[in-house]
C-alpha atoms as a PDB file:
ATOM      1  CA  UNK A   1      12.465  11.217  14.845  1.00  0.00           C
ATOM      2  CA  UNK A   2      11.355  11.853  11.139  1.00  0.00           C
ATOM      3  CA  UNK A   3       9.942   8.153  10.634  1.00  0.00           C
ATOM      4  CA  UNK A   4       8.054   8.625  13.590  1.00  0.00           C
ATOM      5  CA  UNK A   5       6.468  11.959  12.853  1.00  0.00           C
ATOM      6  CA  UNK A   6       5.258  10.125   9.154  1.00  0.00           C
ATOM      7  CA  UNK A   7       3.836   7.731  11.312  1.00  0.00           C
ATOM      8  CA  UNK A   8       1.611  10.352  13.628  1.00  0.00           C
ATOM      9  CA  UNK A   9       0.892  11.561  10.539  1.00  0.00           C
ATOM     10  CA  UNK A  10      -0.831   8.792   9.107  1.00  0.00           C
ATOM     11  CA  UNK A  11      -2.196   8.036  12.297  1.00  0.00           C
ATOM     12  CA  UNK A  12      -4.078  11.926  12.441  1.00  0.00           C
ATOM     13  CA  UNK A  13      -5.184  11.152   8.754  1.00  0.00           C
ATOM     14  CA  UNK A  14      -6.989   7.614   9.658  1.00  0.00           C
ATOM     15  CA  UNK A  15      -8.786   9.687  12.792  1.00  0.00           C
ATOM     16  CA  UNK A  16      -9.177  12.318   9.905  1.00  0.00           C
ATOM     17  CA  UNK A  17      -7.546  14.926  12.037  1.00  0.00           C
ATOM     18  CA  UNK A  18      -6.340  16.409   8.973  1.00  0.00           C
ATOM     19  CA  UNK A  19      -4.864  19.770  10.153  1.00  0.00           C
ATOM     20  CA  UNK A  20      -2.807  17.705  13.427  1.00  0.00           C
ATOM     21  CA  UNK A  21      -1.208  15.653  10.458  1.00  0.00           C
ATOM     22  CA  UNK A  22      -0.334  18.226   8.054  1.00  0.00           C
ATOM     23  CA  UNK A  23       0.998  20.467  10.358  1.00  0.00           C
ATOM     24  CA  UNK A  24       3.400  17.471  11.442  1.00  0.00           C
ATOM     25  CA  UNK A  25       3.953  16.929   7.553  1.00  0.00           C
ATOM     26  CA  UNK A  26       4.977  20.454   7.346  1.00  0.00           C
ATOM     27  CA  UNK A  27       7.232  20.750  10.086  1.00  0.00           C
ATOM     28  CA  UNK A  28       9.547  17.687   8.228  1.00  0.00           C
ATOM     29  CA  UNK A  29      12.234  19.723   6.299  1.00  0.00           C
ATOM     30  CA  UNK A  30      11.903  18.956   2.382  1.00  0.00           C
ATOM     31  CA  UNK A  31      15.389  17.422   0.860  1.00  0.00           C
ATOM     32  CA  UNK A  32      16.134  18.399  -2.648  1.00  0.00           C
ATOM     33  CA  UNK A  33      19.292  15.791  -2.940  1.00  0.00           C
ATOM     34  CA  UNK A  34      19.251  12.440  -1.661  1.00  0.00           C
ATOM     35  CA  UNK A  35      22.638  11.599   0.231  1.00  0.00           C
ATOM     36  CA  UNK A  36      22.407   7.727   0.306  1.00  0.00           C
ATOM     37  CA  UNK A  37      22.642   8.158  -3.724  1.00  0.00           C
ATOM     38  CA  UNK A  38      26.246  10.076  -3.389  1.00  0.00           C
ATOM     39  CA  UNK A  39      27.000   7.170  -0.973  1.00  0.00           C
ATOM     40  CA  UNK A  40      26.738   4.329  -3.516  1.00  0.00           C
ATOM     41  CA  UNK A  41      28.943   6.025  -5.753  1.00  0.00           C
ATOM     42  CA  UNK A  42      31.576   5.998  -2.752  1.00  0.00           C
ATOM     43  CA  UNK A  43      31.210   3.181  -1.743  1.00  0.00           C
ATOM     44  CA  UNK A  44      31.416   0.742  -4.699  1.00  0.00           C
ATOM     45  CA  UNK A  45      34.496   3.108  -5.571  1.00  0.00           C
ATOM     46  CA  UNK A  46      35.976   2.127  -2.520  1.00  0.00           C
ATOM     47  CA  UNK A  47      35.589  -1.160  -2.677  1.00  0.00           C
ATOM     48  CA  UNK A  48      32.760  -1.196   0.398  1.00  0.00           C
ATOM     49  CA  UNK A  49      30.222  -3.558  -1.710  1.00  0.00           C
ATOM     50  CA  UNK A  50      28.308  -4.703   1.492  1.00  0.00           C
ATOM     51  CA  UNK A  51      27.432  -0.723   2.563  1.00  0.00           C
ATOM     52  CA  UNK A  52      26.794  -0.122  -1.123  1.00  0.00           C
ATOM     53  CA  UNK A  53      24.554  -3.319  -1.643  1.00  0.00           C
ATOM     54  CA  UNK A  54      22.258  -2.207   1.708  1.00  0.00           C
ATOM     55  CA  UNK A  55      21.934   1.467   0.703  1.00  0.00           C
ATOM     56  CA  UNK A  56      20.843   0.946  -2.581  1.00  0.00           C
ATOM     57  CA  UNK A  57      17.977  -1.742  -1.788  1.00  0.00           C
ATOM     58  CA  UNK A  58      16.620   0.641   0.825  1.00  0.00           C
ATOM     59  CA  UNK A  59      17.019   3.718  -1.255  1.00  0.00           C
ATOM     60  CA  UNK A  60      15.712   1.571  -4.354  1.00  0.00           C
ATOM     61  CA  UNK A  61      12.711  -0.025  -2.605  1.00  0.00           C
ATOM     62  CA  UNK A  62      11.657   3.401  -1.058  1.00  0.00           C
ATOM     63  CA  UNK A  63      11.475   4.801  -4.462  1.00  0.00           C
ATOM     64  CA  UNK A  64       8.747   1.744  -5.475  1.00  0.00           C
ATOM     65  CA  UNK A  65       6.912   2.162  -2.639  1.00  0.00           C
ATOM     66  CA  UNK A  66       6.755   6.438  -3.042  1.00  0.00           C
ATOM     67  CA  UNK A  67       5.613   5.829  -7.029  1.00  0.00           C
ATOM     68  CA  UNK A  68       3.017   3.084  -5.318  1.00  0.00           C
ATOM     69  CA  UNK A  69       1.795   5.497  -3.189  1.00  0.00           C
ATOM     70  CA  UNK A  70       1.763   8.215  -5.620  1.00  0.00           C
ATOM     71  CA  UNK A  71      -0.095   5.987  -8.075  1.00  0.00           C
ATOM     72  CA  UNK A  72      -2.357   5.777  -5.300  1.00  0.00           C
ATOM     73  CA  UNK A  73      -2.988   9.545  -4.805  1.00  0.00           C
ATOM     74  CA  UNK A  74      -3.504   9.445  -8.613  1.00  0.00           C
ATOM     75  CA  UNK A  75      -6.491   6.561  -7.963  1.00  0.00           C
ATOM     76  CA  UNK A  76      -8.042   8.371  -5.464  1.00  0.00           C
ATOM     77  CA  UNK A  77      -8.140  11.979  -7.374  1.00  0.00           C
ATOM     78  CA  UNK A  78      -9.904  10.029 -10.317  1.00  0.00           C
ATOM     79  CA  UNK A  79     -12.422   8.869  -7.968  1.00  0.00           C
ATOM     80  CA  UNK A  80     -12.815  12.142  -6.892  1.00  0.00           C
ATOM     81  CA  UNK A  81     -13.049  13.753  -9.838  1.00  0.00           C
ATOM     82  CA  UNK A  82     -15.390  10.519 -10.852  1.00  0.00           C
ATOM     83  CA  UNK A  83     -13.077   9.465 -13.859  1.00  0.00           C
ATOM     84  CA  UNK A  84     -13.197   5.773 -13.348  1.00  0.00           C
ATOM     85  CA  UNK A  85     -11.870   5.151 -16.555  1.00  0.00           C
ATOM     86  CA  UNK A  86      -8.630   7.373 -15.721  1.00  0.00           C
ATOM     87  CA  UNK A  87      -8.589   5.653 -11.736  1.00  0.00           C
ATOM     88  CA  UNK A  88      -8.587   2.504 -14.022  1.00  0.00           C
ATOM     89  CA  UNK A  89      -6.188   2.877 -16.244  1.00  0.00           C
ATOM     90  CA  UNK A  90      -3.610   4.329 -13.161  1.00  0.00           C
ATOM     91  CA  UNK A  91      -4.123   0.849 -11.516  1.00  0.00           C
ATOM     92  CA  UNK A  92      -2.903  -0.992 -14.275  1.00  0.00           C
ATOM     93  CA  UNK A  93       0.164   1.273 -14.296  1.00  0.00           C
ATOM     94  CA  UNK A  94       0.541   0.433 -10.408  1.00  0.00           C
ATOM     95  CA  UNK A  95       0.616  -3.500 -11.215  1.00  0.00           C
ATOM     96  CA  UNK A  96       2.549  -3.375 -14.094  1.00  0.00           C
ATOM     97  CA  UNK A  97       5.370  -1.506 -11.566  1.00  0.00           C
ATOM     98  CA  UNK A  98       4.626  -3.943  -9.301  1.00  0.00           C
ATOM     99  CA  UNK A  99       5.036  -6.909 -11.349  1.00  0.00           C
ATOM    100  CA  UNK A 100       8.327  -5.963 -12.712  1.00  0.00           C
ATOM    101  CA  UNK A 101       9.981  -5.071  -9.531  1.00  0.00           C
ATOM    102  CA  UNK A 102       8.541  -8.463  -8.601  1.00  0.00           C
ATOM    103  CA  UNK A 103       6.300  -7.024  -5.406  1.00  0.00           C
ATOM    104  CA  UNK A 104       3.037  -8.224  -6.178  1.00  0.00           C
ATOM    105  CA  UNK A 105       2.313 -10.419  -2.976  1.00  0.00           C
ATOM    106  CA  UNK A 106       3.955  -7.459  -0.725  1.00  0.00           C
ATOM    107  CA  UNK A 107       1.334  -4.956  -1.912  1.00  0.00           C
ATOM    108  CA  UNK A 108      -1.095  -7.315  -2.965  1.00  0.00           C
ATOM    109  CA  UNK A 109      -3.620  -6.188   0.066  1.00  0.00           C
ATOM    110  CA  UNK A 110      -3.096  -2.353  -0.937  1.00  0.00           C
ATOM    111  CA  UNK A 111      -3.983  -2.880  -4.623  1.00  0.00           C
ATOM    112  CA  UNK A 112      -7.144  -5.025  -4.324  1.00  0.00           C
ATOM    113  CA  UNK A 113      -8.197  -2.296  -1.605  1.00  0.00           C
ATOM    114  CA  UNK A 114      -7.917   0.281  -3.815  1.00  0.00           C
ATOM    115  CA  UNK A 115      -9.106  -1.396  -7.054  1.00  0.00           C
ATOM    116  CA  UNK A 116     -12.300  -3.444  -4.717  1.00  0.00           C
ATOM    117  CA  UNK A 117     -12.846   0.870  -3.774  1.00  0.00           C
ATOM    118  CA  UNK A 118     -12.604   1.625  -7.783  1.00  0.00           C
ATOM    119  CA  UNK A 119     -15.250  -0.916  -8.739  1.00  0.00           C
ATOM    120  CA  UNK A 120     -17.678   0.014  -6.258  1.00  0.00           C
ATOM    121  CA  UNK A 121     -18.108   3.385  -7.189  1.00  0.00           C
ATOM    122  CA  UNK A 122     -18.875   1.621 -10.525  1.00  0.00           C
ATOM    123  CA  UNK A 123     -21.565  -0.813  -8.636  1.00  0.00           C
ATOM    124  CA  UNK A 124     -19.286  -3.569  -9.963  1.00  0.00           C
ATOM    125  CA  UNK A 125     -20.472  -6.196  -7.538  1.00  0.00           C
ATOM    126  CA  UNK A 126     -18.521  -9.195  -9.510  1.00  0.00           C
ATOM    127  CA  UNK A 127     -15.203  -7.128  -9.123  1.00  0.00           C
ATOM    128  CA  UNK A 128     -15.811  -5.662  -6.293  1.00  0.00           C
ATOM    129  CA  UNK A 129     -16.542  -8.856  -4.282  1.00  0.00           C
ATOM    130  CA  UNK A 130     -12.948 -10.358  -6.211  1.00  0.00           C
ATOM    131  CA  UNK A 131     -10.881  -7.822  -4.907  1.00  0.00           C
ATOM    132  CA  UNK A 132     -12.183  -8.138  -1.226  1.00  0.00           C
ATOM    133  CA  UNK A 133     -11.420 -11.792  -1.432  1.00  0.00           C
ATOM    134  CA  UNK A 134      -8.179 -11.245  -2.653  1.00  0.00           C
ATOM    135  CA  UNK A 135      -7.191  -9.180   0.209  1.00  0.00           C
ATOM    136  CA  UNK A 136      -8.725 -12.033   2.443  1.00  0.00           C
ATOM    137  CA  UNK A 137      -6.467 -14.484   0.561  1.00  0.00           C
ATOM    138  CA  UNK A 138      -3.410 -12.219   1.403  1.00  0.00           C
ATOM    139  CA  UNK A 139      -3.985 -11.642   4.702  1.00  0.00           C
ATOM    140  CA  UNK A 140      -2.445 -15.424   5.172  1.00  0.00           C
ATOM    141  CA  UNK A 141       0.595 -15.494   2.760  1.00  0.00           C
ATOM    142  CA  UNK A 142       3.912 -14.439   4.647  1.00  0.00           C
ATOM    143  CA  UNK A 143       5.136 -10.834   3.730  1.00  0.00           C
ATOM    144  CA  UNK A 144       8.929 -10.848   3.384  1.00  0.00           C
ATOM    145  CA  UNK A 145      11.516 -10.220   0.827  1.00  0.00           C
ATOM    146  CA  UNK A 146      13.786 -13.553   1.392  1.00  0.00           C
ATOM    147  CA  UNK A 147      15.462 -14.299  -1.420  1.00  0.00           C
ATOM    148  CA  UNK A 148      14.064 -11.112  -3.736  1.00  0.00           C
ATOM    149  CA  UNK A 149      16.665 -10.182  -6.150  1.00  0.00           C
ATOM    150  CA  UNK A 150      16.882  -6.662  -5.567  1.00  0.00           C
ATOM    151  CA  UNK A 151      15.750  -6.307  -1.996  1.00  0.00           C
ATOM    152  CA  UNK A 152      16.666  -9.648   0.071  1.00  0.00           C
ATOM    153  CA  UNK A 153      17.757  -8.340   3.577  1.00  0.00           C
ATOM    154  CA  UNK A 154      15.217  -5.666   4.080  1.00  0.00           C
ATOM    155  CA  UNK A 155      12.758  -6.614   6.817  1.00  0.00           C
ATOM    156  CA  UNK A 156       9.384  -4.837   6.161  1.00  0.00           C
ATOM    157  CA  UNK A 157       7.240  -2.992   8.971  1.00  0.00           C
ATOM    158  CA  UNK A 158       5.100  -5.644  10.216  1.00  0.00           C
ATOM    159  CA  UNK A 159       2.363  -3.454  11.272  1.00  0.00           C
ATOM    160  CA  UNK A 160       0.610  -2.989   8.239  1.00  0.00           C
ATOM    161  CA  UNK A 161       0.752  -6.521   7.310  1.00  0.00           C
ATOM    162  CA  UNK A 162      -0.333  -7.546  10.671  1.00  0.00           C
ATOM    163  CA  UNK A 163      -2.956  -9.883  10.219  1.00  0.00           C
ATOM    164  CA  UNK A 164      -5.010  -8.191  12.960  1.00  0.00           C
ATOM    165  CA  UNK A 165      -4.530  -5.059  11.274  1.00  0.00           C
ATOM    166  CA  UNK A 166      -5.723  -6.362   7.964  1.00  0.00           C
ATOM    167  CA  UNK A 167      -8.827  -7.814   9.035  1.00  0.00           C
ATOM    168  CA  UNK A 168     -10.025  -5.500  11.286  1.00  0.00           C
ATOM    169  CA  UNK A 169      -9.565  -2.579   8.579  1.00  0.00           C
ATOM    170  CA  UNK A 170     -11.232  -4.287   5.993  1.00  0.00           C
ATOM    171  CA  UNK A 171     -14.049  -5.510   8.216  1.00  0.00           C
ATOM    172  CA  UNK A 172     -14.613  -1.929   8.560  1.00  0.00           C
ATOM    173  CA  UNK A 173     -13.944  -0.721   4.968  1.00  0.00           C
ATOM    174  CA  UNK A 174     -16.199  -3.283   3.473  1.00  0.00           C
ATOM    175  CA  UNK A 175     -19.408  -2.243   6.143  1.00  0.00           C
ATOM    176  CA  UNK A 176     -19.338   1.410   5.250  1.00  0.00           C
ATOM    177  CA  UNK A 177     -22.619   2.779   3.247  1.00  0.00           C
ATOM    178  CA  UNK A 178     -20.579   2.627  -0.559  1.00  0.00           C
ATOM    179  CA  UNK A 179     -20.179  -1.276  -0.083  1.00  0.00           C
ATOM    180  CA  UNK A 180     -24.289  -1.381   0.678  1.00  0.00           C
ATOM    181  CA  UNK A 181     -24.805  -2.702  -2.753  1.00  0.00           C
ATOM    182  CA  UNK A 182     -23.229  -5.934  -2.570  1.00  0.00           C
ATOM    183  CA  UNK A 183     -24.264  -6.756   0.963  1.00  0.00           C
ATOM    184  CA  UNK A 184     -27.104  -8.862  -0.044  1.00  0.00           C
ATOM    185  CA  UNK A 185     -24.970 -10.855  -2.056  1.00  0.00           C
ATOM    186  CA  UNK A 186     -23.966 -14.691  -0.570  1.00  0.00           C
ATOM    187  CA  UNK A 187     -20.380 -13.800  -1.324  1.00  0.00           C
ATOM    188  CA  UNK A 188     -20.226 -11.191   0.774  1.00  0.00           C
ATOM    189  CA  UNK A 189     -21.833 -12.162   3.568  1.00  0.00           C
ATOM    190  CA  UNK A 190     -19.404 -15.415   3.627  1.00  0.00           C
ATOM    191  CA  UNK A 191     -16.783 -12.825   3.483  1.00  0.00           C
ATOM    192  CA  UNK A 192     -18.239 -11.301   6.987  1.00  0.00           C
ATOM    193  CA  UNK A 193     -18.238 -14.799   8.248  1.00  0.00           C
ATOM    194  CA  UNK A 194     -14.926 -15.416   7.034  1.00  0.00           C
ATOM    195  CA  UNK A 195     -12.878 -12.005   8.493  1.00  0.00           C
ATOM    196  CA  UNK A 196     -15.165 -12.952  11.829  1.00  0.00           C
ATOM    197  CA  UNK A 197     -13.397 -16.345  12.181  1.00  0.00           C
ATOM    198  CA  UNK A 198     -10.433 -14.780  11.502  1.00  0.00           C
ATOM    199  CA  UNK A 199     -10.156 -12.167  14.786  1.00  0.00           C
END
C-alpha cells in the first residue's frame, strides 16, 4: 500500500499536481526506527544467514538510492538558487557514492540527466551535448545487479529503466526552451534522429 502511494506520488509530481502528491506524501506515517536493522542483528545471532543476507542488501541499497536522491534535491536547490558551482561540486559527491558502492551503470541515466540539466543552465553546449549522449548510450546496457557484491539478488523496478521510458522522457527533456541553445548544433540534432529510431 505504502510503495504504491510513493508511486502516485511521483506520478502527481511529473503532471506537476503538486498539492495531489504531497497530500499523499503526508498521509504516509514517518518511522523514526528502522525494524529490518533490529532484524539483522537477530538473525545472524540466530544463525538465519539467508534472511539476514536479503534484509540487509535491501535495507543497504535503499539507503544509496535515498542519499542519491537526496544528492539530487541538493542539485536541484543549487540550480535554483543559481549556484552552479555548489550544484557542481554535489554531483561529484553523487559519483564518488556511486562509484564506491559500485552503481555507476544502474544510475548512470539519472546522473547525466541531472549533470546534462547543470551544464545547460551554464550554456555548456560541449557538456551538455556529452551528458545527453551518455544517457542515449545507457538506455541499451542491461540494468541488473547479477553478481554485485553487496546487492546480487535484488531485482530492480524495471519501469524506470524501461527503454521506452527512457527515450521518450529525454526526447521531451532535451526539446524544452532551456536546451534551445544547442539545438542548432549537428550533435544534437543526430541525437533527435537517434532517440527517433529508437521508439
Amino acid at each position: 500500500m505504502e510503495k504504491s502511494k510513493y508511486t502516485l506520488s511521483s506520478l502527481y509530481t511529473m503532471n506537476e499536481e503538486y498539492d495531489k502528491a504531497e497530500e499523499i506524501l503526508l498521509s504516509l506515517p514517518k518511522v523514526t526506527a528502522d525494524r529490518d536493522d533490529m532484524l539483522v542483528g537477530l538473525y545472524i545471532n540466530q544463525g538465519k544467514y539467508d534472511e539476514a543476507k536479503k534484509i540487509l542488501r535491501n535495507l543497504t541499497y535503499k539507503r544509496i538510492s535515498n542519499i542519491k536522491m537526496s544528492l539530487d534535491s541538493y542539485v536541484s536547490l543549487s540550480m535554483k538558487d543559481n549556484n552552479i558551482s555548489n550544484a557542481k561540486e554535489i554531483l561529484n559527491i553523487q559519483s564518488e557514492l556511486l562509484r564506491i558502492f559500485n552503481l555507476e551503470d544502474i544510475y548512470a541515466i539519472g546522473t547525466s540527466l541531472m549533470s546534462s540539466e547543470v551544464y545547460s543552465k551554464e550554456k555548456n553546449i560541449e557538456k551538455t551535448l556529452e551528458h545527453i549522449e551518455k544517457i542515449i548510450d545507457s538506455v541499451n546496457h542491461n540494468h541488473n545487479l547479477e553478481g554485485h557484491l553487496l546487492f546480487d539478488g535484488i531485482e530492480l523496478f524495471e519501469g524506470v529503466h524501461s527503454k521506452s521510458y527512457v527515450v521518450a522522457n529525454l526526447k521531451r527533456v532535451i526539446s524544452e526552451d532551456r536546451y534551445d541553445f544547442i539545438k542548432n548544433d549537428k550533435r544534437y540534432k543526430d541525437i533527435i534522429l537517434k532517440l527517433e529510431s529508437m521508439i
